[in-house]
C-alpha atoms as a PDB file:
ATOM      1  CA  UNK A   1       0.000   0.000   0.000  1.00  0.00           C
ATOM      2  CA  UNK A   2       1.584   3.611  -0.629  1.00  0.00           C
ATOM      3  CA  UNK A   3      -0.348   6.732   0.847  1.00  0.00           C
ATOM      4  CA  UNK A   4       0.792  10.408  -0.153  1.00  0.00           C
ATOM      5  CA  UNK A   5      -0.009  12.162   2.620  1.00  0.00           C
ATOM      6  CA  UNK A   6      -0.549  16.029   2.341  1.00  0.00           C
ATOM      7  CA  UNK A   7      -0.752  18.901   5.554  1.00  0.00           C
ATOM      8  CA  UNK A   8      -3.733  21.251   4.181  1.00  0.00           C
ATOM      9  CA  UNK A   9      -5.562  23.750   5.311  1.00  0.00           C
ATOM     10  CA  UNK A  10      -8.789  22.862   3.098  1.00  0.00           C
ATOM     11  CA  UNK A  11      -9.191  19.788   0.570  1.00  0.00           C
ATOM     12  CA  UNK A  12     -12.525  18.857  -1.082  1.00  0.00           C
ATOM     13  CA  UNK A  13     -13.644  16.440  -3.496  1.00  0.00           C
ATOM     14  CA  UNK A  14     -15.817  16.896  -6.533  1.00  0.00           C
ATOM     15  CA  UNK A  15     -17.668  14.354  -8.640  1.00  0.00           C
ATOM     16  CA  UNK A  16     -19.256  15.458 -11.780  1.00  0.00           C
ATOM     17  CA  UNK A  17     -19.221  19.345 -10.924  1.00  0.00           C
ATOM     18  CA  UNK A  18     -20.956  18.509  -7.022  1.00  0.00           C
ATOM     19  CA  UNK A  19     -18.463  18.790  -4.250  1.00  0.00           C
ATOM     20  CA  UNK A  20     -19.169  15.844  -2.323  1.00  0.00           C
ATOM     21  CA  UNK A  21     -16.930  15.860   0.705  1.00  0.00           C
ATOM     22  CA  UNK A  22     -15.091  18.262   2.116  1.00  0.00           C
ATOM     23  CA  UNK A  23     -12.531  19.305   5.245  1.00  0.00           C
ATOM     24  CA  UNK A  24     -10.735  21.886   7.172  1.00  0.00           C
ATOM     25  CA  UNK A  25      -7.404  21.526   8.577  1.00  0.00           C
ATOM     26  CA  UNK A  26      -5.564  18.192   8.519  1.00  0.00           C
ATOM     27  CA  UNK A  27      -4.186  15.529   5.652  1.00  0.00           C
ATOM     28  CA  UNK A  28      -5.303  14.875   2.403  1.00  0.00           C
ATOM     29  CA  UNK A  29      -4.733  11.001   2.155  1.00  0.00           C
ATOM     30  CA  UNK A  30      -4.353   9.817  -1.964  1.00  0.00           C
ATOM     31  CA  UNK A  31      -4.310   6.052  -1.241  1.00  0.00           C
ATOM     32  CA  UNK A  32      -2.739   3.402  -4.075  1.00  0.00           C
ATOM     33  CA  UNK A  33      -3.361  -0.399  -2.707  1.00  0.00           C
ATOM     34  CA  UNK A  34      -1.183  -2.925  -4.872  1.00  0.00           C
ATOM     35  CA  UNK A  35      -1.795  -6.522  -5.398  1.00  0.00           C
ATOM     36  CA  UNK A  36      -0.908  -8.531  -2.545  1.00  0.00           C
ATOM     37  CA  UNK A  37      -1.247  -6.179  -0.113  1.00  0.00           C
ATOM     38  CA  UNK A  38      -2.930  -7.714   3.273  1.00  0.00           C
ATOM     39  CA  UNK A  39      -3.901  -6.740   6.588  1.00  0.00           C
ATOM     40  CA  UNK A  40      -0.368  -6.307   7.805  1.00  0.00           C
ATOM     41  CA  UNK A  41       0.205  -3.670   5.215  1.00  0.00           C
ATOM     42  CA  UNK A  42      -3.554  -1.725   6.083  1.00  0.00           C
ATOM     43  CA  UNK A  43      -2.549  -2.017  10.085  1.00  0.00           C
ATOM     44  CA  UNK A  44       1.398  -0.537   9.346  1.00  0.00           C
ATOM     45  CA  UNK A  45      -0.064   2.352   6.883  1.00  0.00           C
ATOM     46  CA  UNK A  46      -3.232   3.040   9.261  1.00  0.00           C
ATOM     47  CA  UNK A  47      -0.550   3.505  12.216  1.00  0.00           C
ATOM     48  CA  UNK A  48       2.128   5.360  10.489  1.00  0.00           C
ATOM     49  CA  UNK A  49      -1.130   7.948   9.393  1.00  0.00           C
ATOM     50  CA  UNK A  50      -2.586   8.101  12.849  1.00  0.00           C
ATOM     51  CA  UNK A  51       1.301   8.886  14.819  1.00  0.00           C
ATOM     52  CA  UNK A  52       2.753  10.815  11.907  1.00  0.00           C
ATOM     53  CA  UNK A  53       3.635  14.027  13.613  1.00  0.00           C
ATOM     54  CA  UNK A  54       4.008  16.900  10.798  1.00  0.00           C
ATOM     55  CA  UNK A  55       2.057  19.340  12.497  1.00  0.00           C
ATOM     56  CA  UNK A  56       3.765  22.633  14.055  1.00  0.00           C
ATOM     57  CA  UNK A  57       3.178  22.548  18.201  1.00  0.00           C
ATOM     58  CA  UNK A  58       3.855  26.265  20.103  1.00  0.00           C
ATOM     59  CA  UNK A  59       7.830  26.064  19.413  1.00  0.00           C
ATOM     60  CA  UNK A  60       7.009  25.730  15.420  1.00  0.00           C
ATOM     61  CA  UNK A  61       8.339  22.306  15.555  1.00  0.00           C
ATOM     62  CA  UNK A  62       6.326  19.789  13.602  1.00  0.00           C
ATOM     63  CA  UNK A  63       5.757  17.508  16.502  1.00  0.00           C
ATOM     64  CA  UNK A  64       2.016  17.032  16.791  1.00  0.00           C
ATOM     65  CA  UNK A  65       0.060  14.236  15.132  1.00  0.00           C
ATOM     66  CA  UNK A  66      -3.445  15.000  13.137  1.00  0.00           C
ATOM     67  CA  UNK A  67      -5.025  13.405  16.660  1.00  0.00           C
ATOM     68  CA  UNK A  68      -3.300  16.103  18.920  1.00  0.00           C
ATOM     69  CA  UNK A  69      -4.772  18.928  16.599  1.00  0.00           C
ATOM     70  CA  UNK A  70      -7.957  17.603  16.321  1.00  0.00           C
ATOM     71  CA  UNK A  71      -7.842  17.663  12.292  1.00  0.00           C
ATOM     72  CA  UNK A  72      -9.532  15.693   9.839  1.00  0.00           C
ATOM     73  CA  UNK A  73      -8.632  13.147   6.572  1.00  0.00           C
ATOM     74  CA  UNK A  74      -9.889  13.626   3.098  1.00  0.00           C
ATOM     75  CA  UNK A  75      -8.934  10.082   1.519  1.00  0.00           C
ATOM     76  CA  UNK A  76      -9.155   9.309  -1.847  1.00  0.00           C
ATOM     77  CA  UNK A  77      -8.442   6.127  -3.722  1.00  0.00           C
ATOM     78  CA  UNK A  78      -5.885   6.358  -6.399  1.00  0.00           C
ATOM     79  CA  UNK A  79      -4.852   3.321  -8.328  1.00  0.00           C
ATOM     80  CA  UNK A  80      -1.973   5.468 -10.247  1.00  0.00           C
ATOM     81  CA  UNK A  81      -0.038   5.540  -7.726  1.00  0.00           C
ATOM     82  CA  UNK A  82       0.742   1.649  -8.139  1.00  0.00           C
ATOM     83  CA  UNK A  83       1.886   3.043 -11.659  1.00  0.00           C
ATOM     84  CA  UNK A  84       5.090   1.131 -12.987  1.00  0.00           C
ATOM     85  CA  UNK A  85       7.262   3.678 -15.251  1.00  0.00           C
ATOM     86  CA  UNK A  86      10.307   1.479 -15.179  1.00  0.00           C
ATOM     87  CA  UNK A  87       9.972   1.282 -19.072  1.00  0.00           C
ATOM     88  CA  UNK A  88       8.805   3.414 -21.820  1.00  0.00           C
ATOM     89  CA  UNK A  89       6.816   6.007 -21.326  1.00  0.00           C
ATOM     90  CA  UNK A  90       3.426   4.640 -20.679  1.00  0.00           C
ATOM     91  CA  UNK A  91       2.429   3.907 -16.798  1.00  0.00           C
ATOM     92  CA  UNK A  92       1.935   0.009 -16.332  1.00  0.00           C
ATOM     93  CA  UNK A  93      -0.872  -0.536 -13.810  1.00  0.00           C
ATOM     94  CA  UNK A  94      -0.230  -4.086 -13.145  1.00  0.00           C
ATOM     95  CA  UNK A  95       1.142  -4.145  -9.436  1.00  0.00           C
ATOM     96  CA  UNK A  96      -2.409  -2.043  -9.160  1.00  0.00           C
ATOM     97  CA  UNK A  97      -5.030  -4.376  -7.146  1.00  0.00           C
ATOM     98  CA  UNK A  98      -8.531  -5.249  -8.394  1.00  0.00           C
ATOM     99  CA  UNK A  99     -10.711  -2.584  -8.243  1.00  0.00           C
ATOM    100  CA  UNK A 100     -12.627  -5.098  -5.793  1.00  0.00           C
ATOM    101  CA  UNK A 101      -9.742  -5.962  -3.429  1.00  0.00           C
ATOM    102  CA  UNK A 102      -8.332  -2.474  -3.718  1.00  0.00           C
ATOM    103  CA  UNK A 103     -12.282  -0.932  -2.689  1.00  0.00           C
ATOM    104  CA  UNK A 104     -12.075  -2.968   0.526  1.00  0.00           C
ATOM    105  CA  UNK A 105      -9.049  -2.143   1.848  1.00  0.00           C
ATOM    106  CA  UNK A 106      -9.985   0.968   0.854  1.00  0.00           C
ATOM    107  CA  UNK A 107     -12.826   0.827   3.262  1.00  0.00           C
ATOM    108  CA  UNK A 108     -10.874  -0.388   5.950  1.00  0.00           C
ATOM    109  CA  UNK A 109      -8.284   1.828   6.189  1.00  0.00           C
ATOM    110  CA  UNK A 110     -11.283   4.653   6.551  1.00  0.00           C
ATOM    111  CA  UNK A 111     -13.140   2.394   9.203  1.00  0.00           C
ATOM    112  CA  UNK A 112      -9.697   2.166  10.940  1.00  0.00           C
ATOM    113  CA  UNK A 113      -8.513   5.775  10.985  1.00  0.00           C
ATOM    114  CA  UNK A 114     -12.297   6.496  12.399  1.00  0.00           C
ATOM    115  CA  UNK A 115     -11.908   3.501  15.282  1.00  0.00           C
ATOM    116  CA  UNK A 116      -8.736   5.627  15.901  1.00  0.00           C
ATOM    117  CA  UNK A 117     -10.461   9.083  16.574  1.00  0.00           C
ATOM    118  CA  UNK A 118      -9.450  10.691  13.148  1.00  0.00           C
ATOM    119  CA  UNK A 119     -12.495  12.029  11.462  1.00  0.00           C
ATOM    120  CA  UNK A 120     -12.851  11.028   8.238  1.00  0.00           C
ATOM    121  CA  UNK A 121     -14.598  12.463   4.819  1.00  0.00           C
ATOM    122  CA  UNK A 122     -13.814  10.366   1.526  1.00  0.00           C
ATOM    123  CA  UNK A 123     -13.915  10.448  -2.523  1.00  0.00           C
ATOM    124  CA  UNK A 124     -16.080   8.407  -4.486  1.00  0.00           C
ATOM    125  CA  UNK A 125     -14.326   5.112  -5.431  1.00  0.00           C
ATOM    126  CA  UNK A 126     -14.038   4.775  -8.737  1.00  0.00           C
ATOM    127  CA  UNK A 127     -15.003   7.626 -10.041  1.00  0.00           C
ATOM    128  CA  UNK A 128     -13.697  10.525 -11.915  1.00  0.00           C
ATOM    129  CA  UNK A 129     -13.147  13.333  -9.356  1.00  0.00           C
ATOM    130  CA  UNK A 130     -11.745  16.686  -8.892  1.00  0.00           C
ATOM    131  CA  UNK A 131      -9.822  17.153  -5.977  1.00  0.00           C
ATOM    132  CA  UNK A 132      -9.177  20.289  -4.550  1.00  0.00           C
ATOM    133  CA  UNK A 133      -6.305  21.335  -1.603  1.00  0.00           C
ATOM    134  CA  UNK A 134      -4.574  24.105  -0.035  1.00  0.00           C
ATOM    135  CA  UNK A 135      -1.508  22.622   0.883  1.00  0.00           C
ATOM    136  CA  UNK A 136      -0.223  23.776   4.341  1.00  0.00           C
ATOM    137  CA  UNK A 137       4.131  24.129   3.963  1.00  0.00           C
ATOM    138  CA  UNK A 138       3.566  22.530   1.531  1.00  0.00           C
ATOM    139  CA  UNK A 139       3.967  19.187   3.560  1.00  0.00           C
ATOM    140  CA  UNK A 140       3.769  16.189   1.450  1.00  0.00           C
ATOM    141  CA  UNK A 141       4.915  12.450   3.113  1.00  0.00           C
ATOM    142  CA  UNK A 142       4.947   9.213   1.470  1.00  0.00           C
ATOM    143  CA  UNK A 143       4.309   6.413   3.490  1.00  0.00           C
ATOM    144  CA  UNK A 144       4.569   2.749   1.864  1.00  0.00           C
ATOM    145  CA  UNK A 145       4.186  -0.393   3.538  1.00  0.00           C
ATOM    146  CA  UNK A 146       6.575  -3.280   3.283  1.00  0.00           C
ATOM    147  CA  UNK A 147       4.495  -4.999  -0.038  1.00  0.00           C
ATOM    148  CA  UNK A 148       6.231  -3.431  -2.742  1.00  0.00           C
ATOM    149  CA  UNK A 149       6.719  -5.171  -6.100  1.00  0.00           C
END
């Protein structure tokens, strides 16, 4: 699993012209699950998300996590980032999961980051959406779990 992880101060999603979730301060989570990826991969990512501490505290350190400030998580499936460039010039997607497998771990990362007190607003799986941000920094993390082709 690979999440990009970005600090904003606003991020919405849009789905044919309707904004259909939206959040203030916190992470905007683009999630890529790859074939083979199981629930050792969904726990590691969902507790790398919930500690990671990229938030400024009073000293302007980043040393709070997105549960210490209170924010929220925008997350949004993204199969391109399982993209394989390694030759040519046209992305291979087949290290991508199943749209099937890839929707349920999908789900459960959400359901986990909620059991975990993060509150949680998503895209529409699947479809074509416009995705909107104001990064904070910018601050932009990668976070990948140990299934990588």
């Amino acid at each position: 699993m690979k999440a990009v992880i970005q600090r904003v101060t606003s991020a919405s999603v849009a789905v044919d012209g309707k904004t259909i979730s939206e959040i203030a301060a916190g992470f905007l989570i683009l999630l890529g699950v790859e074939k083979g990826d199981g629930e050792d991969d969904l726990h590691y990512l969902v507790k790398k998300t919930v500690g990671l501490r990229i938030f400024k505290d009073d000293n302007n350190n980043m040393n709070l996590s997105i549960l210490d400030v209170g924010g929220e998580a925008l997350v949004v499936s993204q199969f391109t980032l399982c993209a394989d460039t390694s030759r040519g010039r046209r992305p291979s997607f087949i290290y991508a999961a199943s749209p099937k497998e890839a929707d349920q771990m999908y789900q459960q990362y959400c359901e986990q980051l909620i059991s975990n007190g993060v509150q949680v607003q998503t895209g529409k799986f699947g479809a074509m959406m416009d995705v909107s941000l104001v990064n904070d920094g910018p601050v932009t993390i990668i976070i990948e779990s140990g299934n990588t082709h």
